[in-house]
Protein backbone atom coordinates (compact mmCIF):
# COMPACT_ATOMS: atom_id res chain seq x y z
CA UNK A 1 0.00 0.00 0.00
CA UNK A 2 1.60 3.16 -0.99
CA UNK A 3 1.99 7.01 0.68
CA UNK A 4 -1.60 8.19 -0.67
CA UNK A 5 -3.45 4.60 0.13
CA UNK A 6 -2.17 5.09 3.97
CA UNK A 7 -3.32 8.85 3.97
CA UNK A 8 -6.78 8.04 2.35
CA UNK A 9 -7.34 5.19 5.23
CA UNK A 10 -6.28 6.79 8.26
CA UNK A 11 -8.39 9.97 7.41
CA UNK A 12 -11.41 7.61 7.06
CA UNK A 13 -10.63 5.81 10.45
CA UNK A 14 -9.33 9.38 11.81
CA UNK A 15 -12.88 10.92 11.11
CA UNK A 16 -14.77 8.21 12.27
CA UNK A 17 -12.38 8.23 15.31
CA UNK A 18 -13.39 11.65 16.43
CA UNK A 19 -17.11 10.90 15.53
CA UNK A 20 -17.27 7.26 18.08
CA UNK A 21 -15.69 10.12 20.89
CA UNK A 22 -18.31 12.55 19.99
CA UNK A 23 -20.93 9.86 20.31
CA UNK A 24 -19.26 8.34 23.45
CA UNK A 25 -19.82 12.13 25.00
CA UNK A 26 -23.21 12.51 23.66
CA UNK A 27 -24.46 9.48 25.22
CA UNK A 28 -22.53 10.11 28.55
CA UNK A 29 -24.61 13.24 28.40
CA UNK A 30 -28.28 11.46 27.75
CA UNK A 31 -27.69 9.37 30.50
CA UNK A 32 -27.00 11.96 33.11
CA UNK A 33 -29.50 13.75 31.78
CA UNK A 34 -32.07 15.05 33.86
CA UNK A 35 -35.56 13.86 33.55
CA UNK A 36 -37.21 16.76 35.42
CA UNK A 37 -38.70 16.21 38.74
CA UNK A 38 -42.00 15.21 39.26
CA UNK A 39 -44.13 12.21 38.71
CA UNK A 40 -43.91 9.36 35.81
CA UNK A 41 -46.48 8.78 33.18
CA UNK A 42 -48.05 6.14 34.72
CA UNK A 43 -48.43 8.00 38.04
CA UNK A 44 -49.56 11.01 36.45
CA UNK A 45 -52.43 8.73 34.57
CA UNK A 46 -53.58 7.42 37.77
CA UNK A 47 -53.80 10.88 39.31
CA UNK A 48 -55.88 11.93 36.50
CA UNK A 49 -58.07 9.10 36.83
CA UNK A 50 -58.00 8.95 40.02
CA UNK A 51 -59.47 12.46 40.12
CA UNK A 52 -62.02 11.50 37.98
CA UNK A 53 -61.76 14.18 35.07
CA UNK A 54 -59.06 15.16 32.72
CA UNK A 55 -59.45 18.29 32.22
CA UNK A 56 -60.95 21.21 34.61
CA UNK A 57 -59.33 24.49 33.66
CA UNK A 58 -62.66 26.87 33.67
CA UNK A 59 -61.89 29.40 30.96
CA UNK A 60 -60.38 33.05 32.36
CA UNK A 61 -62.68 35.33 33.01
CA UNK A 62 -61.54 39.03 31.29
CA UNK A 63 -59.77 40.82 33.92
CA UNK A 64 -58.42 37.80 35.98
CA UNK A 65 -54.64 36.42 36.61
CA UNK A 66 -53.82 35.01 33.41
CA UNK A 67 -52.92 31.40 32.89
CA UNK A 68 -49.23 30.02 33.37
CA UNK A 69 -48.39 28.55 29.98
CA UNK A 70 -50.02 30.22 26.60
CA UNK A 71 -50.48 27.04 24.18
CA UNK A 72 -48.97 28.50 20.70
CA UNK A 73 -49.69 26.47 17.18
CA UNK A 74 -48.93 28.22 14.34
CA UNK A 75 -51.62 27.23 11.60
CA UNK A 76 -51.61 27.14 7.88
CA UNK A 77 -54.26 24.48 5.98
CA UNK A 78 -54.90 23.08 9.16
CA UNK A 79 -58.83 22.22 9.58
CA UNK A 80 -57.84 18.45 8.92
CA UNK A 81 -55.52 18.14 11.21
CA UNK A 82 -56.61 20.58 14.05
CA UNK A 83 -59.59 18.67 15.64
CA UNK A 84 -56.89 15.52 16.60
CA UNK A 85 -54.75 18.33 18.45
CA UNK A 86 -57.79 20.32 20.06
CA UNK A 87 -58.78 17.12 21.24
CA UNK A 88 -55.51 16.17 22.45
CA UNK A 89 -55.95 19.57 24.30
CA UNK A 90 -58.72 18.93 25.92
CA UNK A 91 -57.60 16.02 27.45
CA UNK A 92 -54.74 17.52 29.51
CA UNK A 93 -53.95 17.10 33.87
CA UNK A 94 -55.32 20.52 34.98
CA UNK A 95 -51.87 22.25 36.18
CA UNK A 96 -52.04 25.50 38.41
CA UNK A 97 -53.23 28.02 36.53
CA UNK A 98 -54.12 26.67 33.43
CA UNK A 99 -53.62 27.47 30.39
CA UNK A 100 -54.55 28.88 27.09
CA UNK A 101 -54.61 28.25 23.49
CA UNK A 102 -53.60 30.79 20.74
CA UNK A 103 -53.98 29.26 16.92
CA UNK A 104 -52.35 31.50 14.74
CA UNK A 105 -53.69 31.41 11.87
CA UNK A 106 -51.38 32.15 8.78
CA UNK A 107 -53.74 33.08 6.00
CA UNK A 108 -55.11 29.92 5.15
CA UNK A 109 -57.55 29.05 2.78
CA UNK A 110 -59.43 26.25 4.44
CA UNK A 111 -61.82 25.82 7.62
CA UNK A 112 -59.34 26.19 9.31
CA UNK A 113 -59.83 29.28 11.69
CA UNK A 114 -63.79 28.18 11.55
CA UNK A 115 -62.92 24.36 12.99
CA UNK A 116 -61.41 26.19 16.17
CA UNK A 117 -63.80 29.05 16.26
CA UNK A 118 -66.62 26.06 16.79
CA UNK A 119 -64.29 23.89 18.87
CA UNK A 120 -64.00 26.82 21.36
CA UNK A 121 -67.10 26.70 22.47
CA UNK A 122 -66.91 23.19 23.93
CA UNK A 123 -63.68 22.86 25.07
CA UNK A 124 -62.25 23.52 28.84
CA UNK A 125 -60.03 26.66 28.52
CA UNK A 126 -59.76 29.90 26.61
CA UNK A 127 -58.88 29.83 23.00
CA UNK A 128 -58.69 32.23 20.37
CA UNK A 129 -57.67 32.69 17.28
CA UNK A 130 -54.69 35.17 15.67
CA UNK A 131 -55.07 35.83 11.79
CA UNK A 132 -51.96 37.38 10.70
CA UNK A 133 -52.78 41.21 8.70
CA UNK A 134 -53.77 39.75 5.18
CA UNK A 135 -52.64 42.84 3.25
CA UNK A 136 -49.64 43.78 0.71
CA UNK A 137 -46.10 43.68 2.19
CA UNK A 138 -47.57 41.57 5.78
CA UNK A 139 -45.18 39.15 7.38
CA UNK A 140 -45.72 35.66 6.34
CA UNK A 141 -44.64 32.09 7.89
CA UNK A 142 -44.34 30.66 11.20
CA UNK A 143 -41.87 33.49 12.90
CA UNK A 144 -44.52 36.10 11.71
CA UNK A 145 -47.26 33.90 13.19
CA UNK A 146 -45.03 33.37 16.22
CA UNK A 147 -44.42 36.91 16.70
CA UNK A 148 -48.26 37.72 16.11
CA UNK A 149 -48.83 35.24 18.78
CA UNK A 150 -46.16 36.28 21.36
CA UNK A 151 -47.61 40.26 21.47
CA UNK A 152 -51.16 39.01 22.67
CA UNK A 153 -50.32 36.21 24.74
CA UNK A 154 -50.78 36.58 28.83
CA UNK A 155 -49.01 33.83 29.92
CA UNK A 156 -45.06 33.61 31.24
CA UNK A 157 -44.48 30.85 29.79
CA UNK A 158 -44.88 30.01 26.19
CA UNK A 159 -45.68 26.34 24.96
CA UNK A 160 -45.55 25.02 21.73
CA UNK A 161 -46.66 22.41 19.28
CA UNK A 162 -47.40 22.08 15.29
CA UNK A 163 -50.92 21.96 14.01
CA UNK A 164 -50.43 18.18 12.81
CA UNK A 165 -48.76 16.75 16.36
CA UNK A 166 -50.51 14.82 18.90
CA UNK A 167 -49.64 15.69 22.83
CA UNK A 168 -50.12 12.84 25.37
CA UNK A 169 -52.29 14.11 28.42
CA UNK A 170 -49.49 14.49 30.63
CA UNK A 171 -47.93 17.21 28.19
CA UNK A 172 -48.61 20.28 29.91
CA UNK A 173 -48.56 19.05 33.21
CA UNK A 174 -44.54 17.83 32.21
CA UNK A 175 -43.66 21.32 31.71
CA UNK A 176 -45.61 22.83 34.29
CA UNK A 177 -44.06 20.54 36.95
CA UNK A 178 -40.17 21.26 35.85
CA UNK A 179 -41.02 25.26 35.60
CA UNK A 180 -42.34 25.13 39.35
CA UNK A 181 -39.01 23.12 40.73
CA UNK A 182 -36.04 24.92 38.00
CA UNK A 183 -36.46 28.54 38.73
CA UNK A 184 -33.07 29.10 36.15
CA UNK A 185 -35.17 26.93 33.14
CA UNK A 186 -35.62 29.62 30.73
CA UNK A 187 -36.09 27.71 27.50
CA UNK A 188 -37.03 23.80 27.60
CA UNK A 189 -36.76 21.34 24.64
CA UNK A 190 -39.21 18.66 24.72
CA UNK A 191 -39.08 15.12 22.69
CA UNK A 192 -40.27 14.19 18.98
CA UNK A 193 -41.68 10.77 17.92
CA UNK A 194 -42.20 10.43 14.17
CA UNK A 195 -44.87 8.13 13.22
CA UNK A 196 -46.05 5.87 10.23
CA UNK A 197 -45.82 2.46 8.87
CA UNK A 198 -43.29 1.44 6.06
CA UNK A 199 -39.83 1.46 5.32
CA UNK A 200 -39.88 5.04 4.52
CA UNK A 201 -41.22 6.52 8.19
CA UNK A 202 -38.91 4.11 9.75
CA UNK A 203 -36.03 5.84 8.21
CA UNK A 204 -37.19 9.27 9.11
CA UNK A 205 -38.41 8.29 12.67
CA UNK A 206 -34.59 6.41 13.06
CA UNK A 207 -33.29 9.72 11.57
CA UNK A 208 -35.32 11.91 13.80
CA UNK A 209 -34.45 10.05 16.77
CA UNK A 210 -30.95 10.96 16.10
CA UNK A 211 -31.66 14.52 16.07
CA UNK A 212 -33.60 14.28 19.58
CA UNK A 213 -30.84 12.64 21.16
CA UNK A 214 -27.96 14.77 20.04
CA UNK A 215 -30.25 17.84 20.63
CA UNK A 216 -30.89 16.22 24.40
CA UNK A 217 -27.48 15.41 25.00
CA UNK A 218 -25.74 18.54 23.97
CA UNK A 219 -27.87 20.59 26.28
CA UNK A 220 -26.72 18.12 28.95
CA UNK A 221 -23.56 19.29 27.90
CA UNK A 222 -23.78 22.82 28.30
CA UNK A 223 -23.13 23.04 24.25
CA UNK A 224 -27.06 23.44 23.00
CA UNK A 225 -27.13 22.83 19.08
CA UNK A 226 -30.77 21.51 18.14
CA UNK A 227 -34.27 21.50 19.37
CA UNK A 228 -37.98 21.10 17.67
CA UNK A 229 -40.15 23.49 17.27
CA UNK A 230 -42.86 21.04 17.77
CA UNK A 231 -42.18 20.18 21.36
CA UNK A 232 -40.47 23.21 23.33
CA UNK A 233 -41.19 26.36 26.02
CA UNK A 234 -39.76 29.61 26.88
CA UNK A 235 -40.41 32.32 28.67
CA UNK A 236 -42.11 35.54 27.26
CA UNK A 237 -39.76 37.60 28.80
CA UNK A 238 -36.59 36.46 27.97
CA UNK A 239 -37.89 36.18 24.07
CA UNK A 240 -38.06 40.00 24.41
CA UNK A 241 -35.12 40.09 25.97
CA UNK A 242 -32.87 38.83 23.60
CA UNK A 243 -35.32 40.71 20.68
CA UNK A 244 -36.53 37.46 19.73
CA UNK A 245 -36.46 36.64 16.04
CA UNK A 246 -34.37 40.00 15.47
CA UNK A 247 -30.87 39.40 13.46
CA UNK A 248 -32.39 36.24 11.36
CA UNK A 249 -35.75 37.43 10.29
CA UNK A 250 -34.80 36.90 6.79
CA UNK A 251 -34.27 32.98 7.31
CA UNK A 252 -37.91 31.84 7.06
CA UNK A 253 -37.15 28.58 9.08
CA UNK A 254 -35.34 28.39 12.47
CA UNK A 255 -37.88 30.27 14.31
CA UNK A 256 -36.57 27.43 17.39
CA UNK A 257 -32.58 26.84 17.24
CA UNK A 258 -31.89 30.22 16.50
CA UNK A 259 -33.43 31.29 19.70
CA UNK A 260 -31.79 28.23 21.38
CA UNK A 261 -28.72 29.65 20.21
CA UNK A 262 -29.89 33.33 21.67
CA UNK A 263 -31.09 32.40 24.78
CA UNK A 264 -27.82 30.32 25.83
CA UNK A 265 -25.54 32.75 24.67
CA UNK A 266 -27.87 35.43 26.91
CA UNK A 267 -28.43 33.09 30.12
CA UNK A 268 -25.89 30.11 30.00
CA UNK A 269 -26.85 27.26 32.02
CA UNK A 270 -30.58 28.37 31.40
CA UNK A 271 -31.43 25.43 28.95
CA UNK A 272 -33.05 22.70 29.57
CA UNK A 273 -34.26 19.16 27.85
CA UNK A 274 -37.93 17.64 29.20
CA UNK A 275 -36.47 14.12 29.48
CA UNK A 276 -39.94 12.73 29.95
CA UNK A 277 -42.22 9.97 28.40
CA UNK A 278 -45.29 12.04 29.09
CA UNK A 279 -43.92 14.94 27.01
CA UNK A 280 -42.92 13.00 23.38
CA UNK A 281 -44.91 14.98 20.86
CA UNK A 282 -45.95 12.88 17.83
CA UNK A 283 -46.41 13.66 14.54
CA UNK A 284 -46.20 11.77 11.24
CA UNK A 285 -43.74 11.04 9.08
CA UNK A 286 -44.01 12.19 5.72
CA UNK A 287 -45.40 10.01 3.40
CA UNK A 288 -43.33 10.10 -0.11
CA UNK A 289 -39.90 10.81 -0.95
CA UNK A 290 -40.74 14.10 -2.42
CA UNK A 291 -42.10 15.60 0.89
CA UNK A 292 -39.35 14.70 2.64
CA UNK A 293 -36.71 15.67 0.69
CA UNK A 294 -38.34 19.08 0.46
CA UNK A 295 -39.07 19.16 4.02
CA UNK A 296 -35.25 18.30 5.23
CA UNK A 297 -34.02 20.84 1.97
CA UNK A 298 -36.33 23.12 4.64
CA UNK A 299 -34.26 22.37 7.78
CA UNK A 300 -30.86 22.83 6.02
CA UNK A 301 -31.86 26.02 4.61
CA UNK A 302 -31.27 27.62 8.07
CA UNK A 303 -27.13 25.38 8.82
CA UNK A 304 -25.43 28.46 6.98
CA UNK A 305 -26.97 31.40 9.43
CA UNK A 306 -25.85 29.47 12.48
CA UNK A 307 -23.51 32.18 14.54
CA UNK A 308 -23.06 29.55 17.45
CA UNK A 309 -19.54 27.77 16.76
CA UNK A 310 -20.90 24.22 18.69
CA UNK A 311 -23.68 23.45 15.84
CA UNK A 312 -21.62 24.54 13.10
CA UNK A 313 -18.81 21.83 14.24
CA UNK A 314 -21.18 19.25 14.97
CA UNK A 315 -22.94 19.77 11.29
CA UNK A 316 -20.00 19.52 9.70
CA UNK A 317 -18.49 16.19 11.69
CA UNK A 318 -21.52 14.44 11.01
CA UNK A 319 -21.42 15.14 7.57
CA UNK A 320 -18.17 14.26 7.12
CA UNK A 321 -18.69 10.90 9.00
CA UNK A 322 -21.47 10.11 7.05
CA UNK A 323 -19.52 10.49 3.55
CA UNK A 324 -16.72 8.33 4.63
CA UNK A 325 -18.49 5.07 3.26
CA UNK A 326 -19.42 5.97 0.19
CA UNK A 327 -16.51 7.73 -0.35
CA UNK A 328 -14.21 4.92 0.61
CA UNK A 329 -16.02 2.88 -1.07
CA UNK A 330 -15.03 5.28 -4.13
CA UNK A 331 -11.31 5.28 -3.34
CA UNK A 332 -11.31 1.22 -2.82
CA UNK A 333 -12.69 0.53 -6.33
CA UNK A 334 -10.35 3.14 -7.82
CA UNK A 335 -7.54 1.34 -5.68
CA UNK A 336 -6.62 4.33 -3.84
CA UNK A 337 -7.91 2.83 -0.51
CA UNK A 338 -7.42 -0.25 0.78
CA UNK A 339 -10.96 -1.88 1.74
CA UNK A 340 -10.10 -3.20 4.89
CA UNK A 341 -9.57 0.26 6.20
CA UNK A 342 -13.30 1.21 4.39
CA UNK A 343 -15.12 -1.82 6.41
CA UNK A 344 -13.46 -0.67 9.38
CA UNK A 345 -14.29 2.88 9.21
CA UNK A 346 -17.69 1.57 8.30
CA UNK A 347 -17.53 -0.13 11.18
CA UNK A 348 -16.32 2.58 14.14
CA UNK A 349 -19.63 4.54 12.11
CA UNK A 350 -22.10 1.88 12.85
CA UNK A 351 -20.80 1.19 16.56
CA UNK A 352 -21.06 5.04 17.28
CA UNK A 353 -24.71 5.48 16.28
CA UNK A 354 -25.58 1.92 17.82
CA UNK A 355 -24.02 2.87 20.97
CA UNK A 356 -25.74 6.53 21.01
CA UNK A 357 -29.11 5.65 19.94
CA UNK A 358 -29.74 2.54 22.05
CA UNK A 359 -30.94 3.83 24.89
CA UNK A 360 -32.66 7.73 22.68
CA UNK A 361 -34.96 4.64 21.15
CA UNK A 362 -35.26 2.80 24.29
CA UNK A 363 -36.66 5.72 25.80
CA UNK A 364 -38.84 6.81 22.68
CA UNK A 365 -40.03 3.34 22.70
CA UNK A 366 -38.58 2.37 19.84
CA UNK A 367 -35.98 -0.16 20.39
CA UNK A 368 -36.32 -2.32 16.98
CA UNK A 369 -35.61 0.49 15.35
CA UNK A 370 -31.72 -0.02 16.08
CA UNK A 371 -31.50 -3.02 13.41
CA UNK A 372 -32.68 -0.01 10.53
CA UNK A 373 -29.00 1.85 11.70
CA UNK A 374 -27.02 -0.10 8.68
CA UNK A 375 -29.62 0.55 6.41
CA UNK A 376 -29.93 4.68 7.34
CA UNK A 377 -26.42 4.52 7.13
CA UNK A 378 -25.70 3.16 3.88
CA UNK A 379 -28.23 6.06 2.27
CA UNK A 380 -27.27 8.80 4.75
CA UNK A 381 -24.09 10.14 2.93
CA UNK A 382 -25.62 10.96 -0.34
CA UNK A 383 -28.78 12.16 1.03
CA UNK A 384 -27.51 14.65 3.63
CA UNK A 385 -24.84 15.66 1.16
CA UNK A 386 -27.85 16.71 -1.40
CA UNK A 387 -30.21 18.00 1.10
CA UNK A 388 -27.39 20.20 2.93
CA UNK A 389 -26.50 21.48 -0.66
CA UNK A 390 -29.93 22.41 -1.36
CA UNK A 391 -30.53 23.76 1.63
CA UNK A 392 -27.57 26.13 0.81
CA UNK A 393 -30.13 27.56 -1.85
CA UNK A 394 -32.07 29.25 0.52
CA UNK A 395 -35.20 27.93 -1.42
CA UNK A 396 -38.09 25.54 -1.42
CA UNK A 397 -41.13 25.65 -0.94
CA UNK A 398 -43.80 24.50 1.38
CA UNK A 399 -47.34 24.72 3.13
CA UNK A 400 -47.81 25.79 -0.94
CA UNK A 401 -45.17 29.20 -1.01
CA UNK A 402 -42.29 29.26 -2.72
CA UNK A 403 -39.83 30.73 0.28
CA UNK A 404 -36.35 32.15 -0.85
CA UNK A 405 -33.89 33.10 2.76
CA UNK A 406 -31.66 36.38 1.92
């Protein structure tokens, strides 16, 4: 093996090296991870039942204290999917204080501001509804409808969720209990749980997984780099603080890590991750190739604002770990690396994410998801290589807009 054969294989063990460490950390990090104090599921079921309703938050009369968490979904095309989450809703612990919900409506052309107008009539606490200004010039997308939201909201604290998520009944309560005992929690990540049956959602909910477990750990870290929009709180007065969406208004997606990013640059130590089975979120997976594609060209989009250094390395070690297959597997049938060194960088790969994600799916409930890892691997490379390059476009469209970042 000559000069340039060595240096091709020790770069593709030396990457894959640094990425088993990183790994090693990261699930160091989700184990000693904090689950939040309070009760378990189970215990918080039996309360519930126990206590024979599941919901008693009277709405708020005009003029009284106002609730302690303002419920937040930003709406587009929704009516389908909206009377699964209002129901979801209506289901929740009653928590001190209660709660409210704020749809914010932005512009849609379905039922879907009429499906909660009539569902607020029946259900157990205040809702009402935000239609962005529908005129020439207006702010559009979910940090406008975020924003819109934020100005009328009375709450502290600030919960949200996506139109097209389910919340388990202990959702609320999750939060409320680890915002009564953390006084310094300023902005807490909850968990995601893609859905679906097939091949396909498998992949995704694998991939997502990931994501939720590297997000969880690094905030265990003290090095925040990802959360979901679909699953996290904050406090009202710290997103004012920190001028919430100001600096990155033009970037229509990232309306979550880049005030992840804010806030623990503002209050370090302040983050926090909802390590509890009574807070996963769920939502589905999307259903064709096509969606997803142009829903992850979507999340890239927002990789080149990052001003935090910790999410920029991260992004671009798993990257690189991810093209070391198929590009070894390049160099080996061009003879420029030798392929035992490919299978065993392969190799250190596979035992990373195994050893990360064991005990992320464990905890999702997900555990025979761990025998898709070869098979998310082998298409990873390629597909994170086109969807990061994509992304770099600033362009794609979605909820049926064609959205361009400056």
């Amino acid at each position: 093996m000559d000069g340039a054969a060595w240096a091709a294989a020790l770069a593709l063990l030396g990457v894959n090296g640094v990425y088993l460490r990183q790994m090693l950390r990261f699930r160091q990090a989700w184990q000693h991870q904090l689950s939040g104090p309070g009760k378990s599921a189970q215990e918080l079921q039996a309360a519930g039942k126990a206590a024979g309703a599941l919901a008693t938050t009277a709405p708020v009369a005009e003029g009284a204290a106002p609730p302690t968490f303002s419920i937040l979904v930003a709406a587009r095309n929704e009516a389908e999917n909206l009377p699964l989450l209002l129901q979801d809703l209506s289901r929740q612990y009653p928590v001190a204080g209660g709660f409210e919900l704020l749809v914010l409506d932005d512009h849609s052309t379905d039922a879907t501001a009429r499906v909660v107008a009539e569902a607020a009539a029946r259900l157990p606490f205040p809702v009402r509804v935000v239609q962005l200004a529908n005129q020439p010039g207006a702010p559009t997308g979910k940090k406008a409808a975020v924003q819109a939201g934020i100005q009328v909201a009375r709450a502290p604290w600030l919960l949200f969720t996506d139109a097209d998520c389910r919340v388990p009944a202990g959702w609320v309560r999750a939060y409320a209990e680890l915002v009564a005992q953390d006084a310094e929690a300023r902005f807490i990540s909850g968990p995601v749980l893609l859905t679906g049956r097939g091949w396909l959602a498998t992949l995704q909910g694998l991939e997502l997984a990931g994501l939720v477990g590297v997000g969880a750990a690094s905030i265990g870290a003290g090095q925040p780099t990802m959360c979901n929009g679909a699953n996290l709180a904050y406090r009202r007065t710290d997103f004012l603080a920190v001028d919430g969406f100001r600096g990155n208004e033009a970037v229509p997606s990232g309306d979550d890590e880049f005030l992840l990013h804010k806030l623990h640059a503002a209050f370090p130590g302040s983050i926090r991750f909802l390590r509890r089975e009574s807070a996963v979120v769920q939502t589905a997976a999307q259903p064709t190739v096509r969606l997803l594609l142009r829903q992850r060209v979507r999340w890239a989009s927002k990789w080149r604002h990052y001003q935090a250094a910790a999410p920029r390395r991260l992004a671009v070690l798993v990257l690189l770990s991810n093209l070391t297959f198929p590009v070894g597997a390049g160099l080996w049938l061009l003879g420029a690396a030798p392929g035992a060194a490919v299978l065993s960088a392969w190799a250190l790969k596979l035992l990373a994410d195994v050893v990360f994600l064991r005990p992320v799916l464990r905890f999702l409930g997900r555990p025979g998801w761990l025998w898709w890892v070869p098979v998310l691997q082998l298409a990873y490379g390629p597909y994170a290589l086109a969807t990061g390059l994509l992304g770099l476009r600033g362009s794609y469209e979605w909820k049926g807009r064609q959205t361009t970042a400056t």
